[in-house]
Protein backbone atom coordinates (compact mmCIF):
# COMPACT_ATOMS: atom_id res chain seq x y z
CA UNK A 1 0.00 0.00 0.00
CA UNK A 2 1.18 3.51 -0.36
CA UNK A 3 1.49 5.49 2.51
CA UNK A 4 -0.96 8.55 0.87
CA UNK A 5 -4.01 8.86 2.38
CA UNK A 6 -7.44 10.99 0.84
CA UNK A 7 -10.78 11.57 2.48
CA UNK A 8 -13.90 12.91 1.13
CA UNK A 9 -16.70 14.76 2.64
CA UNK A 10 -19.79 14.95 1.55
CA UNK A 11 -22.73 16.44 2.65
CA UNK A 12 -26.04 14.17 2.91
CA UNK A 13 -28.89 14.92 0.78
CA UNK A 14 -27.56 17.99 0.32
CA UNK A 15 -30.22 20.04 -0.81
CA UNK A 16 -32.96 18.45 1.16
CA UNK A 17 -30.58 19.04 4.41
CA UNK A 18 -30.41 23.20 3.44
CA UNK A 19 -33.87 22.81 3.34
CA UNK A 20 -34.21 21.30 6.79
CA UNK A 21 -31.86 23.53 8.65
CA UNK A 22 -34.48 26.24 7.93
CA UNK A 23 -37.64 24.20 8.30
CA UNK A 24 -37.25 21.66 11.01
CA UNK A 25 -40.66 20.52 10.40
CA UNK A 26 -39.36 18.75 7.32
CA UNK A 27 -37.33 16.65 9.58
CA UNK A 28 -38.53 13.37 9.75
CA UNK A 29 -40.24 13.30 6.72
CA UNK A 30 -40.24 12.61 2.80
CA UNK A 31 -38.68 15.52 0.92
CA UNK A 32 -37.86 15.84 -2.32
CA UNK A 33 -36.03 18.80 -4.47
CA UNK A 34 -36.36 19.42 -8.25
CA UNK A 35 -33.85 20.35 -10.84
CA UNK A 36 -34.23 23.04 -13.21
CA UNK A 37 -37.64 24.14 -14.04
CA UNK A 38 -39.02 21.32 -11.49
CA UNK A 39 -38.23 18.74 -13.90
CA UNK A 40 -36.50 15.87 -12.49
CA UNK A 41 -35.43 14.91 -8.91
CA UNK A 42 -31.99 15.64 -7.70
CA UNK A 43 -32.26 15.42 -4.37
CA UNK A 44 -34.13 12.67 -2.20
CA UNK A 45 -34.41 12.47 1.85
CA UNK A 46 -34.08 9.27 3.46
CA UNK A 47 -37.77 8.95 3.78
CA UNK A 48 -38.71 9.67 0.35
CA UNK A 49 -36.06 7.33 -0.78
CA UNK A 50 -37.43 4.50 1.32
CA UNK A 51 -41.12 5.28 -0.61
CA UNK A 52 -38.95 4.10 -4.09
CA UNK A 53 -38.46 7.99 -5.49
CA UNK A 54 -35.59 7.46 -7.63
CA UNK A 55 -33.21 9.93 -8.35
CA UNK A 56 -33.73 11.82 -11.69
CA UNK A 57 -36.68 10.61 -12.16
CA UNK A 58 -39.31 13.00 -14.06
CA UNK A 59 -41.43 14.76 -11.98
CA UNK A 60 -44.18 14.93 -13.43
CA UNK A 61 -44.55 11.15 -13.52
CA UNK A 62 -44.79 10.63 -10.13
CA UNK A 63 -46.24 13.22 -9.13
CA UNK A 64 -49.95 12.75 -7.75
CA UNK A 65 -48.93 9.68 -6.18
CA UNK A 66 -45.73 11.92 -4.31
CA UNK A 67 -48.32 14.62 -3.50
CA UNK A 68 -50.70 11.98 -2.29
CA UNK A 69 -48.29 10.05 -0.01
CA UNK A 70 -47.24 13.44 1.65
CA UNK A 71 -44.14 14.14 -0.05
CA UNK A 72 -42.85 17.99 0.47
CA UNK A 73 -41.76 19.36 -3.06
CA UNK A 74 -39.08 22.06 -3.34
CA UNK A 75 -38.02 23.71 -6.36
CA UNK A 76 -33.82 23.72 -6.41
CA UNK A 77 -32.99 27.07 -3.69
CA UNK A 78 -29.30 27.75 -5.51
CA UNK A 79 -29.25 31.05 -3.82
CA UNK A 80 -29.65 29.31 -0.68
CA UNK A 81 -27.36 25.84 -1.91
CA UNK A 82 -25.02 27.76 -2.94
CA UNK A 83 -24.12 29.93 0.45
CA UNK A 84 -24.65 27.31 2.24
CA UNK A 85 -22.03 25.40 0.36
CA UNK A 86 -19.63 28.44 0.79
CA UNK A 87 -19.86 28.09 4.41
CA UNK A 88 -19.23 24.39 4.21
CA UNK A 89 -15.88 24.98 2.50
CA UNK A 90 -15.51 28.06 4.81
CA UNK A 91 -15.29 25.84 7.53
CA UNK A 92 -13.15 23.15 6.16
CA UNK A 93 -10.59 26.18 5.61
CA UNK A 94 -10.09 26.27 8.89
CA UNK A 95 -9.17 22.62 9.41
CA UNK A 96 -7.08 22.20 6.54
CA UNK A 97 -4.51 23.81 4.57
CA UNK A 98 -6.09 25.35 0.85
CA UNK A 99 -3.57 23.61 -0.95
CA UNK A 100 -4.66 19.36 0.82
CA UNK A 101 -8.60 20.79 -0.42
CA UNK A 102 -10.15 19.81 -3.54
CA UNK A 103 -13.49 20.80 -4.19
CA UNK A 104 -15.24 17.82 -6.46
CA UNK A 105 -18.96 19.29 -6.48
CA UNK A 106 -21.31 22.09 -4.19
CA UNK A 107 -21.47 19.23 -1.34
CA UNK A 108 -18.46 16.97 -1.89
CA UNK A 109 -14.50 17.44 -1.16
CA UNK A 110 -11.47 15.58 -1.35
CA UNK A 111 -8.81 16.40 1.42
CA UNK A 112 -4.99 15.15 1.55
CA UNK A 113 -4.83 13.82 4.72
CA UNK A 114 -1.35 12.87 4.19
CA UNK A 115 0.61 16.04 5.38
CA UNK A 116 -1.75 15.37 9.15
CA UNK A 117 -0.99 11.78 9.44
CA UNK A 118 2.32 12.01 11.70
CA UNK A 119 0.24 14.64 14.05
CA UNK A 120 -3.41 14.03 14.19
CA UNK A 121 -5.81 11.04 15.47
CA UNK A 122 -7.45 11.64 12.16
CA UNK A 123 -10.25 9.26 12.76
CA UNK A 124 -10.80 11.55 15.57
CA UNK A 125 -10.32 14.71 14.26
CA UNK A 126 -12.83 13.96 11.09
CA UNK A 127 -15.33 12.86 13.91
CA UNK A 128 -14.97 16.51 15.81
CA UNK A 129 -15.32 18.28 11.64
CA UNK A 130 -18.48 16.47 11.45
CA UNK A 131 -19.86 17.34 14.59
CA UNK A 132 -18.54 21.07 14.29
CA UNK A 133 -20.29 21.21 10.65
CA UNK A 134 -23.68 19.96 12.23
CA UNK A 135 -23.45 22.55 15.13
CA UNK A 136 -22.24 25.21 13.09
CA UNK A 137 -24.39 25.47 10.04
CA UNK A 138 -26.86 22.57 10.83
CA UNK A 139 -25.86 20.15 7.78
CA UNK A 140 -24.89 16.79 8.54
CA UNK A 141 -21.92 15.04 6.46
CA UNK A 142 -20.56 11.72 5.96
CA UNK A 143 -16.60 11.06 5.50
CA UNK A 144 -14.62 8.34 3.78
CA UNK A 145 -10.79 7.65 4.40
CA UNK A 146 -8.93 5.65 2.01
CA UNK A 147 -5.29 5.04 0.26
CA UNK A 148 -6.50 6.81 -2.55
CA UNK A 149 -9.58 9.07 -4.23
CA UNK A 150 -11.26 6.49 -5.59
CA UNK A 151 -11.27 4.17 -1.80
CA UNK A 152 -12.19 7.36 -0.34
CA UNK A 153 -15.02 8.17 -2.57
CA UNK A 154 -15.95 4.19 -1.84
CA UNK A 155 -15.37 4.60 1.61
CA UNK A 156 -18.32 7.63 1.55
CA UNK A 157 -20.54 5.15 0.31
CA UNK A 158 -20.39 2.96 3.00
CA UNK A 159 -20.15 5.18 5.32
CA UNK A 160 -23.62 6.30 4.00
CA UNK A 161 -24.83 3.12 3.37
CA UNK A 162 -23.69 0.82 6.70
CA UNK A 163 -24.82 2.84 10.25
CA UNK A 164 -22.11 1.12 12.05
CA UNK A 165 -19.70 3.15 10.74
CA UNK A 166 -21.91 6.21 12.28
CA UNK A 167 -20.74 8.43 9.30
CA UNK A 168 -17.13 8.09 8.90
CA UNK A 169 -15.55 4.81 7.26
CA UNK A 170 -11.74 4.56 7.62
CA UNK A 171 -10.90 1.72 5.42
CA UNK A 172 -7.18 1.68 6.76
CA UNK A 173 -8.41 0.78 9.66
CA UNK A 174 -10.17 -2.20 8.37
CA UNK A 175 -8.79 -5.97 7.59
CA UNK A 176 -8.59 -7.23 4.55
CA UNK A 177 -11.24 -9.60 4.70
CA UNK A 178 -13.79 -6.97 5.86
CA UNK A 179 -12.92 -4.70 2.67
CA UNK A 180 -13.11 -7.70 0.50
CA UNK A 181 -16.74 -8.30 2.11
CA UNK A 182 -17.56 -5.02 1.67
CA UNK A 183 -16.62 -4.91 -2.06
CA UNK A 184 -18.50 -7.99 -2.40
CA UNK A 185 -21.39 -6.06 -1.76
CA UNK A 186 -20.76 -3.36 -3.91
CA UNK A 187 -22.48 -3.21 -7.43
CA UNK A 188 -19.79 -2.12 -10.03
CA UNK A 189 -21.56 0.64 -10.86
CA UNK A 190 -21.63 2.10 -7.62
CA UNK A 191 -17.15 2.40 -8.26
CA UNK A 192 -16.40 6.21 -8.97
CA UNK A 193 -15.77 6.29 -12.56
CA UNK A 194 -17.38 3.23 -13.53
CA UNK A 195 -21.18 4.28 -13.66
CA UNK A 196 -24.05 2.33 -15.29
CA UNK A 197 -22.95 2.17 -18.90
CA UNK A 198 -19.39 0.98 -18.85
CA UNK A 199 -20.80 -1.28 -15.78
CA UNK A 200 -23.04 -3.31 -18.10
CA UNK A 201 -20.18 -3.96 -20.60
CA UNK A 202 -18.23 -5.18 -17.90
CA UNK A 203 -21.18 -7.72 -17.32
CA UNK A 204 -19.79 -9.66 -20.25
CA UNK A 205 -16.53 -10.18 -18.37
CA UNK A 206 -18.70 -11.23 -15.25
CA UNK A 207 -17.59 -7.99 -13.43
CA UNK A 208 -20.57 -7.35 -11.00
CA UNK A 209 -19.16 -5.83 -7.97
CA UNK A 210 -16.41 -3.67 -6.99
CA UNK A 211 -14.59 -7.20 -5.83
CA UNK A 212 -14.62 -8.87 -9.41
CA UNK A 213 -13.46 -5.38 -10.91
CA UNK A 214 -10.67 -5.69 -8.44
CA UNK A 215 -8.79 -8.39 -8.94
CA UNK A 216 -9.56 -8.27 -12.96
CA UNK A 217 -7.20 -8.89 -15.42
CA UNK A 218 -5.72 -4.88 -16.06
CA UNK A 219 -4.15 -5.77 -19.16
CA UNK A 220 -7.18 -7.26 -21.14
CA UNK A 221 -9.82 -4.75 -19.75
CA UNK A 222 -7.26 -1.92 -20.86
CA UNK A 223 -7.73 -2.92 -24.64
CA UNK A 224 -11.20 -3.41 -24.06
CA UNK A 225 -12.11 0.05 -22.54
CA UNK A 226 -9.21 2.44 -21.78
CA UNK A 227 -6.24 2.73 -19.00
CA UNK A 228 -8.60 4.39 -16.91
CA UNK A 229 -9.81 1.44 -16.50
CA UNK A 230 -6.88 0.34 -15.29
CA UNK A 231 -6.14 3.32 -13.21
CA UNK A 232 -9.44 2.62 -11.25
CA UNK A 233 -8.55 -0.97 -10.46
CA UNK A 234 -4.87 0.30 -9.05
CA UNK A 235 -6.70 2.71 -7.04
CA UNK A 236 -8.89 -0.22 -5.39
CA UNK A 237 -6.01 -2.09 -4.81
CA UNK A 238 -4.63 1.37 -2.63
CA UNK A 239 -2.26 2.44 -4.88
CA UNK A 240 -2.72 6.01 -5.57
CA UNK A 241 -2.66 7.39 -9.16
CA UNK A 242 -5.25 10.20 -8.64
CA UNK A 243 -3.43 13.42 -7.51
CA UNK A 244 -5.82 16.20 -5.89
CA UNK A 245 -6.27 18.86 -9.03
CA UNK A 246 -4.67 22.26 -8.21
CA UNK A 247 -7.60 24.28 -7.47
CA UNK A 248 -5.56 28.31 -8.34
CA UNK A 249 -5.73 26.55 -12.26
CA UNK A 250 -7.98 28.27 -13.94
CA UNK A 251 -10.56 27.20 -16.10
CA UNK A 252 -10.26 25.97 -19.99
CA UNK A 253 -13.78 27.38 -20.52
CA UNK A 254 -16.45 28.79 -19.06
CA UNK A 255 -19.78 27.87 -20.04
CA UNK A 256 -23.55 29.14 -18.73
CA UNK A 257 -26.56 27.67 -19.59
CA UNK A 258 -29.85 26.79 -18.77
CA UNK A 259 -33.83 25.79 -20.28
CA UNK A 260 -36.85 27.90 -20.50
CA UNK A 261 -39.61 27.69 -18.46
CA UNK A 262 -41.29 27.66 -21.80
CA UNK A 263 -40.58 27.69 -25.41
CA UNK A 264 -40.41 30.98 -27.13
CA UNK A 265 -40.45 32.44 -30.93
CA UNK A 266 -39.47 36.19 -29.51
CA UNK A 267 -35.81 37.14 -30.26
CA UNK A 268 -35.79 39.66 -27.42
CA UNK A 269 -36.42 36.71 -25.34
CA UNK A 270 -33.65 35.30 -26.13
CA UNK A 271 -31.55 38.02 -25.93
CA UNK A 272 -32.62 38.86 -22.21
CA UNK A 273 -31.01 35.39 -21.18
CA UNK A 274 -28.30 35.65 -23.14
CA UNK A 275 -27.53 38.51 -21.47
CA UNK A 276 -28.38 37.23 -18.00
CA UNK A 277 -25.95 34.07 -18.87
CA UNK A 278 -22.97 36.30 -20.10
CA UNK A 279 -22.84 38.35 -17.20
CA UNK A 280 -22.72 34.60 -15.25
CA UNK A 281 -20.33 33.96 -17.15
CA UNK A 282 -18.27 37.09 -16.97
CA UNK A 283 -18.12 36.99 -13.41
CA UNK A 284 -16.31 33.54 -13.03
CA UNK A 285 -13.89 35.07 -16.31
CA UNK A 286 -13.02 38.19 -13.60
CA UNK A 287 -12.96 35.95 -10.98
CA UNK A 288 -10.56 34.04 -12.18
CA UNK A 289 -8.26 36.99 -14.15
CA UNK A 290 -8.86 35.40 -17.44
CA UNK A 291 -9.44 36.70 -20.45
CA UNK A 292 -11.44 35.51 -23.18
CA UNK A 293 -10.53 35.19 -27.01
CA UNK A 294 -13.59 33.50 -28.24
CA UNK A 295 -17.18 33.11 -27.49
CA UNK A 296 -19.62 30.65 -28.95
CA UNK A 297 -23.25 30.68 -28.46
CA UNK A 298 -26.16 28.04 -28.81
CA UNK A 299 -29.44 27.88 -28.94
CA UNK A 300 -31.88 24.79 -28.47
CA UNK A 301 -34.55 24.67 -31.01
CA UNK A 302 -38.15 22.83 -29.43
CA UNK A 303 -38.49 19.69 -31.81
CA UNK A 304 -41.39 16.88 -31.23
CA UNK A 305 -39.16 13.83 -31.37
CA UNK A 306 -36.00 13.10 -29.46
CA UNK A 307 -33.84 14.42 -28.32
CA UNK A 308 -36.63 17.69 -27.95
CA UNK A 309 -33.84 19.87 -28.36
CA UNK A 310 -32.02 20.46 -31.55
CA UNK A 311 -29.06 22.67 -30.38
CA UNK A 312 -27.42 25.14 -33.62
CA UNK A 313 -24.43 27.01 -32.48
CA UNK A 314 -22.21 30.11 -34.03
CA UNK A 315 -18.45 30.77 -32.79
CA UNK A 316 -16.93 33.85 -32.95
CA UNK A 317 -12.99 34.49 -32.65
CA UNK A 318 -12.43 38.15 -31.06
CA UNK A 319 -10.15 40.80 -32.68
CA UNK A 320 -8.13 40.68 -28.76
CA UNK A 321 -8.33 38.73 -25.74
CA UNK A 322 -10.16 40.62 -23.59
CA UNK A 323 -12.58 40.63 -20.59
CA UNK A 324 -14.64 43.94 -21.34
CA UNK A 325 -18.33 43.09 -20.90
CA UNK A 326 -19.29 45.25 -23.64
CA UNK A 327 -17.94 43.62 -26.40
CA UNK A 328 -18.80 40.39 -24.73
CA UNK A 329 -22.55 41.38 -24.71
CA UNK A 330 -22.54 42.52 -28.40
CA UNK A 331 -20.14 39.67 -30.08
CA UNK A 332 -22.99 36.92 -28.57
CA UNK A 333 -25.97 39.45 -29.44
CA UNK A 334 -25.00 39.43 -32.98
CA UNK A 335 -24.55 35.94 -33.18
CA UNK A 336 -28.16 35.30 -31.80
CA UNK A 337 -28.79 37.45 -35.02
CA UNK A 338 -27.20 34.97 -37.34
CA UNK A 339 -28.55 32.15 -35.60
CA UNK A 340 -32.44 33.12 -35.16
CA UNK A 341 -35.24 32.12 -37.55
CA UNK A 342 -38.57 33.32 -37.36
CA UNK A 343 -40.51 30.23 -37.31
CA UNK A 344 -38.67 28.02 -34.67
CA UNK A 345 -39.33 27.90 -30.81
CA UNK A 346 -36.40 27.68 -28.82
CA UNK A 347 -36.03 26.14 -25.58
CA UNK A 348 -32.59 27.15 -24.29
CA UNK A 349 -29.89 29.40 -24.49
CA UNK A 350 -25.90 28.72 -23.58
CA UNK A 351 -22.95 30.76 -24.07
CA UNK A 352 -19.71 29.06 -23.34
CA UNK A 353 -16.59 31.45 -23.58
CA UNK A 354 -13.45 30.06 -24.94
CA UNK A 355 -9.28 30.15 -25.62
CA UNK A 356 -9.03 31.56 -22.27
CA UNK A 357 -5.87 33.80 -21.22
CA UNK A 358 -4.09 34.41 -17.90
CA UNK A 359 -4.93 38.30 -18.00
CA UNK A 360 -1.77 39.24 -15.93
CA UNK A 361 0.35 36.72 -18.76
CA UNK A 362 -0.67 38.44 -21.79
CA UNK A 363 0.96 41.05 -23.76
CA UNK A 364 -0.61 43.80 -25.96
CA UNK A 365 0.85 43.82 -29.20
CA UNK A 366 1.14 47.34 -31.29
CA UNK A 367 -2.14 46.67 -32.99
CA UNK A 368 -3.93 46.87 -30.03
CA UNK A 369 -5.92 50.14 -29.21
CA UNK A 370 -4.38 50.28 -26.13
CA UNK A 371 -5.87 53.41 -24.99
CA UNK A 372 -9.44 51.94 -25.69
CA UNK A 373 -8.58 48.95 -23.77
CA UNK A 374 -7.37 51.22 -20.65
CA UNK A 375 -10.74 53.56 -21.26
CA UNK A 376 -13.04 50.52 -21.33
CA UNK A 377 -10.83 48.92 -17.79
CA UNK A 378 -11.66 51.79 -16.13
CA UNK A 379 -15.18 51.73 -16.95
CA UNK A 380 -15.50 48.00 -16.12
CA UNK A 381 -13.75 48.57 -12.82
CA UNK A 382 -16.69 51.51 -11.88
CA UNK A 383 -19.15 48.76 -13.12
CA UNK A 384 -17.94 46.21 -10.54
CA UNK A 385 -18.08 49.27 -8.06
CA UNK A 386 -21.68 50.20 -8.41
CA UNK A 387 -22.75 46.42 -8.50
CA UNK A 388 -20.87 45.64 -5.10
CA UNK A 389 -22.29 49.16 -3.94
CA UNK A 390 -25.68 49.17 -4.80
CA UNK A 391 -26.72 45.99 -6.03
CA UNK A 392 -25.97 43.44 -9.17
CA UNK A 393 -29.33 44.76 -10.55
CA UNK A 394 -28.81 48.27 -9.65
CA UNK A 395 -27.59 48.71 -13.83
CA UNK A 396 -28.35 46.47 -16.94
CA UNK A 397 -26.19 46.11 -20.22
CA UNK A 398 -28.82 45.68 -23.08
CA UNK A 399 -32.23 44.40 -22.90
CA UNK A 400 -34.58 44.56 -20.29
CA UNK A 401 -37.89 42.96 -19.81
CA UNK A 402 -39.93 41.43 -17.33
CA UNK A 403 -40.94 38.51 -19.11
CA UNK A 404 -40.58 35.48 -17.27
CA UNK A 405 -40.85 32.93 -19.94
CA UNK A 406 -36.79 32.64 -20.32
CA UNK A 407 -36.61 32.44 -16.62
CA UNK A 408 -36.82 28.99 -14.43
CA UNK A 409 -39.93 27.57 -13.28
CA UNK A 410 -39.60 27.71 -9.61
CA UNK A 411 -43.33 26.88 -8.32
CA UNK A 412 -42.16 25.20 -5.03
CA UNK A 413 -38.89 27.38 -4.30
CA UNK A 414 -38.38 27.88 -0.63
CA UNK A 415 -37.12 31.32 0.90
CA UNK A 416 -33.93 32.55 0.43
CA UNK A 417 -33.19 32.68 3.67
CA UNK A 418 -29.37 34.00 3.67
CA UNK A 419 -29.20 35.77 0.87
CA UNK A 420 -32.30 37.98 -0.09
CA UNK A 421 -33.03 40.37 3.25
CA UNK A 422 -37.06 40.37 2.20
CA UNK A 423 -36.86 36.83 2.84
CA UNK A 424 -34.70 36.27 5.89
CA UNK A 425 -36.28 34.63 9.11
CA UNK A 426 -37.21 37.36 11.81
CA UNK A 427 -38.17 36.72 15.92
CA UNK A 428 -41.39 37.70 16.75
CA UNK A 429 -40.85 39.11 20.06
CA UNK A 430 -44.52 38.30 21.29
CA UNK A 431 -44.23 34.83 20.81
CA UNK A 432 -41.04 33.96 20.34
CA UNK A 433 -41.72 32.27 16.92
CA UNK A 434 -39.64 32.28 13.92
CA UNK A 435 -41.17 34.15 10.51
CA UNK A 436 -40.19 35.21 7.32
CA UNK A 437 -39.66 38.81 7.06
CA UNK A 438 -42.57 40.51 4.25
């Protein structure tokens, strides 16, 4: 075995839990949350699970029968997810150094534990974060330990799945016979990076559990799928060939995107969201000090037989790398011109911005209007400035409407409780109760 050792975290049910913290009445009971415009489920509590709601399942399928059975419906919150999520990381700053913390998703994180090892009772010490996440912000969290990612992300899973571990599963800790057991009664699927597709090829090889994929034959499953194949059945075995991803690398490309409440025919429409998405999209390109050399833009045409959505793009290479909203606004706007016809319905919108550049890496050349670029800085640095000041909605680049048919069908969305002061939670000093502020 190597002498690395990984953890993740992972918050349970995360959505449902967010929920929860803020409506203990839910506790207890079946909850579900939707995805984007309340189509499918993403998130399922323990309750609703044991009632046979399966996860991604459409909505509107199972709905009367959910309603009917007393399942609580809630409409995805990402206001709320998403600062909750930032205090989840928040806190696991202060246990770990930034550089042993990978985030993998809003609820999930791998941690090098190796650099603690010689110091800490880490069994221990993840047993005090888990506690100190509950008390703090109210979300509880489950925590593998393994040699390497892909045991710890296994390791999660049992610690989810068996109660005796009572939510933290340190495999080194286990003998050999018990992991063996334990991968025994693992479906193949279930192994990170396996999922249910490449998991009913394997079927052929008779590969059904995590214990068969373990101790099969690298070399012929390599020419029959890939090496990660191979990569995944080292990492079973505890030797580590999954390094934790730098997380200061910025991204390749940044891409924002999402469907329409309903279809529409109106090209103003469609340039509202576009809008709405490039500024999304602008922020994580300032964020991150990039800048941004091409942008390409979709849109998703309605269609009556599958896949629903016929998707017809348009990329556009800029005259200079840049990151001024401006000409990021009218380089997509003009290619929703190109791509727009009159008698299609279109379902969804993306922009995905592309050939990024580190912005303190690049160099002008002489062709550059430099003084435009300085001029148009400026005035992108006294945008920022009024948004922090007064509000991200306080001024609009381009169209403005209040249509709703672009935006996301939200019929079940709780309150934002930490993020939107008309809808925080108030005392009411007469009876001590908890409201919502109106």
């Amino acid at each position: 075995m190597d002498n690395q050792l990984f953890a993740l975290i992972d918050i349970n049910n995360c959505y449902v839990s967010c929920e929860r913290v803020f409506n203990p009445k839910l506790n207890g009971k079946a909850v579900v949350v939707l995805s984007n415009n309340d189509g499918c489920v993403v998130s399922r509590s323990n309750e609703a699970k044991a009632l046979n709601i399966g996860m991604a399942v459409a909505w509107h399928t199972i709905e009367k029968q959910a309603l009917k059975a007393g399942v609580k419906v809630f409409s995805s919150n990402y206001a709320l997810y998403g600062d909750m999520s930032r205090r989840f990381f928040a806190i696991l700053a202060k246990h770990f150094h930034s550089a042993d913390i990978e985030p993998y998703s809003i609820d999930e994180c791998f941690i090098n534990l190796t650099p603690y090892a010689k110091t800490l009772d880490l069994e221990q010490y993840c047993r005090e974060l888990i506690n100190t996440i509950n008390q703090w912000i109210g979300l509880p969290c489950c925590i593998g330990i393994g040699f390497t990612k892909t045991q710890a992300k296994l390791a999660n899973h049992f610690a989810k799945q068996k109660t005796g571990f009572n939510s933290l599963c340190y495999l080194p800790h286990l003998d050999l016979c018990s992991y063996e057991n334990l991968l025994l009664e693992t479906p193949v699927a279930e192994i990170w990076g396996i999922g249910r597709k490449i998991s009913k090829k394997l079927q052929d090889y008779e590969i059904y559990t995590g214990y068969d994929l373990t101790f099969a034959n690298e070399q012929h499953l390599t020419k029959q799928f890939s090496v990660l194949i191979t990569r995944t059945i080292r990492e079973l075995k505890g030797h580590s060939c999954i390094a934790l991803e730098d997380p200061s690398i910025p991204s390749k490309s940044i891409l924002s995107s999402r469907s329409f409440a309903t279809a529409t025919n109106q090209k103003s429409i469609l340039k509202q969201a576009l809008i709405f998405h490039i500024d999304r999209a602008y922020k994580r390109l300032t964020r991150q000090q990039q800048l941004c050399a091409c942008v390409h833009v979709s849109l998703y045409e309605k269609s009556s037989h599958p896949p629903y959505k016929i998707s017809i793009s348009h990329t556009v290479g800029l005259e200079y790398a840049t990151d001024d909203l401006i000409i990021l606004n009218q380089t997509a706007l003009n290619q929703v011109d190109v791509l727009f016809k009159e008698n299609k319905k279109y379902m969804k919108v993306s922009i995905m911005l592309t050939a990024l550049q580190p912005k303190q890496q690049h160099i002008q050349d002489l062709w550059h209007p430099i003084e435009l670029i300085q001029q148009r800085d400026h005035l992108m640095k006294t945008l920022l400035t009024m948004k922090q000041r007064y509000g991200a909605e306080c001024i609009q680049l381009g169209y403005h409407s209040n249509s709703k048919i672009w935006k996301m069908r939200q019929q079940y969305r709780s309150p934002r409780y930490t993020t939107c002061w008309q809808e925080m939670l108030s005392i009411d000093d007469s009876s001590m109760a908890v409201t919502q502020i109106t």
